[in-house]
Protein backbone atom coordinates (compact mmCIF):
# COMPACT_ATOMS: atom_id res chain seq x y z
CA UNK A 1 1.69 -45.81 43.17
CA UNK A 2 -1.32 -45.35 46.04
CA UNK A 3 -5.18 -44.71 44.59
CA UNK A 4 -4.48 -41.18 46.13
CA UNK A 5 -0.75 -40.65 44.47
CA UNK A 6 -2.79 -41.74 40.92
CA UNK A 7 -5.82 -39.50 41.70
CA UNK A 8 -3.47 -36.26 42.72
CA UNK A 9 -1.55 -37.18 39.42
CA UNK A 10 -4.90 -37.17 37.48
CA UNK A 11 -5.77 -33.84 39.00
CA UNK A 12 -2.51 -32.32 37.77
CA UNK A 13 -3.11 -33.57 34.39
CA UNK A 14 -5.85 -32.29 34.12
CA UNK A 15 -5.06 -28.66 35.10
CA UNK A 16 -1.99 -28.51 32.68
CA UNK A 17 -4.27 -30.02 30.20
CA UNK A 18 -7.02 -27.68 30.93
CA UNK A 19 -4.36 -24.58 30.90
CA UNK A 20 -3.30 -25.94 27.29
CA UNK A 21 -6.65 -25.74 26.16
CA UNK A 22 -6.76 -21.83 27.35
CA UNK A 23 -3.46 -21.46 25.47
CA UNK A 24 -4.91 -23.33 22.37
CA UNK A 25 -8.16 -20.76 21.72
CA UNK A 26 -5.58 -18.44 19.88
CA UNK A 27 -4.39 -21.44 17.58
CA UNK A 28 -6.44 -22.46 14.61
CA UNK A 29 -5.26 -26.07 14.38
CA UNK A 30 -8.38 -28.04 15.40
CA UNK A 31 -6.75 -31.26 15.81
CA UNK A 32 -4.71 -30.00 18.42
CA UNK A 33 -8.20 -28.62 19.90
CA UNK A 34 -9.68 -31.99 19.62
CA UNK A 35 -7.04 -34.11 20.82
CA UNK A 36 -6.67 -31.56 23.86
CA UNK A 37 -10.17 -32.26 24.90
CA UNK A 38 -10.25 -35.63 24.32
CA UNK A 39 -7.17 -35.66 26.60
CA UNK A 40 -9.50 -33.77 29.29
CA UNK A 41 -12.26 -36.35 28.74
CA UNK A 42 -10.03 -38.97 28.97
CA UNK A 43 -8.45 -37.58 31.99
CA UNK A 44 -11.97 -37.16 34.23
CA UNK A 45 -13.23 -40.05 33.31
CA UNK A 46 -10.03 -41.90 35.08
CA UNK A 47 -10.36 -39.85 37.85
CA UNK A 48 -13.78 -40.69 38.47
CA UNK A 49 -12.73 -44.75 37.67
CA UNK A 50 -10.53 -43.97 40.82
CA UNK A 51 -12.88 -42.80 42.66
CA UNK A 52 -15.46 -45.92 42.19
CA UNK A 53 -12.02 -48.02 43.35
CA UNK A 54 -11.63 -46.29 46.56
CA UNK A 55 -14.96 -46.74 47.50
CA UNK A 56 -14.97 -50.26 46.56
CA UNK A 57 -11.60 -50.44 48.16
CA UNK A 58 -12.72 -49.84 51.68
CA UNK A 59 -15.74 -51.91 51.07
CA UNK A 60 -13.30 -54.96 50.46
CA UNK A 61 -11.43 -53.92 53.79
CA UNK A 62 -14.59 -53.21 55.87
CA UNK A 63 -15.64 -56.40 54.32
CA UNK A 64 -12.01 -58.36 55.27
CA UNK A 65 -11.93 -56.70 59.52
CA UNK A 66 -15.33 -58.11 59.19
CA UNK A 67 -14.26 -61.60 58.09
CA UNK A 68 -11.38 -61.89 60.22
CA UNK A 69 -12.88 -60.35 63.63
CA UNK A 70 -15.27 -64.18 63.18
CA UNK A 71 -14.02 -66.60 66.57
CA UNK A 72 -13.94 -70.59 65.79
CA UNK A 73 -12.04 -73.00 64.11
CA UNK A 74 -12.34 -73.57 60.31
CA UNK A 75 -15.62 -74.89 58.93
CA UNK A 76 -15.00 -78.62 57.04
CA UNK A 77 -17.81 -77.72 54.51
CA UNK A 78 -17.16 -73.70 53.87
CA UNK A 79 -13.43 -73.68 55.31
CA UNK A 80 -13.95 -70.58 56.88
CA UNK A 81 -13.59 -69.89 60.47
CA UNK A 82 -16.94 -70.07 62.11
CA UNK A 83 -17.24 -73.85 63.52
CA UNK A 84 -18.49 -73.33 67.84
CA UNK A 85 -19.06 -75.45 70.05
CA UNK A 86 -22.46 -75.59 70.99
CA UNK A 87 -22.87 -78.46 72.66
CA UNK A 88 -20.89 -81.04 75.38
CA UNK A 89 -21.63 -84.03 77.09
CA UNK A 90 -20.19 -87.19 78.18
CA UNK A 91 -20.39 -89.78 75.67
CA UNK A 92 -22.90 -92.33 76.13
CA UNK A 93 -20.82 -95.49 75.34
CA UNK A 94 -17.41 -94.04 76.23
CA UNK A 95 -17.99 -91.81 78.55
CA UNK A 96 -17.00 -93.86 81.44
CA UNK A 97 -13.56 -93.37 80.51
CA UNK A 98 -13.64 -89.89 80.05
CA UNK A 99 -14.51 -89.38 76.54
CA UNK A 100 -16.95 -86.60 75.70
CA UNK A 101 -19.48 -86.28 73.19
CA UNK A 102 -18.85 -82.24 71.62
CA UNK A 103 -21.61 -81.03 69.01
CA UNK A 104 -20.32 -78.04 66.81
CA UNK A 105 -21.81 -76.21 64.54
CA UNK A 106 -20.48 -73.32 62.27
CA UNK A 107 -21.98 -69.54 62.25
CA UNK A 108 -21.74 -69.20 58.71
CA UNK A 109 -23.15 -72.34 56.79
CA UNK A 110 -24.86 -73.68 59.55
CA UNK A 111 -22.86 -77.37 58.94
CA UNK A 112 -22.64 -80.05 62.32
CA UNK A 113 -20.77 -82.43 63.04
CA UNK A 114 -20.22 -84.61 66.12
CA UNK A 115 -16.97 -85.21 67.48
CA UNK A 116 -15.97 -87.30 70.19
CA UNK A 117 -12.90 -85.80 72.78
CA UNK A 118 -10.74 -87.97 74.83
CA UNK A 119 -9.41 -86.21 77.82
């Protein structure tokens, strides 16, 4: 069941149970009484417990697009995918055959590393 299918359901039971409480004034059994507004207590409280988990819901998916919207190739310190290049030049010893010298760096931890591409 969705957040919203629970909430709706929530709502519901808390109209019937609020409609059993209007039917329950004429009744003199006060345990019924109580249990029917504990019931009702019960009932908004959950609903407002939903609420707090929708919000935090779409903070979690704001939070995710976010995340996954990040360019580069996993990070070997934070493994996450932020490692650029940010440097490239030809390597001083093997560059003469074509090697080159990249310097990366990652936009999240700030790690670098070196890495030396043959062609």
């Amino acid at each position: 069941m969705s957040i919203i299918g629970a909430t709706n359901s929530i709502s519901r039971a808390l109209a019937i149970s609020k409609k059993l409480l209007d039917l329950c004034q004429n009744v003199r059994d006060k345990e019924i009484k109580r249990l029917l507004a504990d019931l009702s207590l019960e009932l908004a409280e959950a609903k407002i417990r939903i609420s707090d988990l929708k919000e935090e819901n779409s903070h979690l998916k704001k939070r995710i697009k976010a995340l996954d919207s990040i360019k580069g190739a996993p990070c070997p310190r934070c493994n996450q995918k932020g490692l650029k290049i940010v440097s490239s030049s030809p390597d001083m010893i093997f560059g003469v055959l074509g090697d080159v010298r990249r310097t990366h760096q990652c936009s999240l931890c700030g790690f670098t590393e070196n890495r030396i591409v043959s062609p």
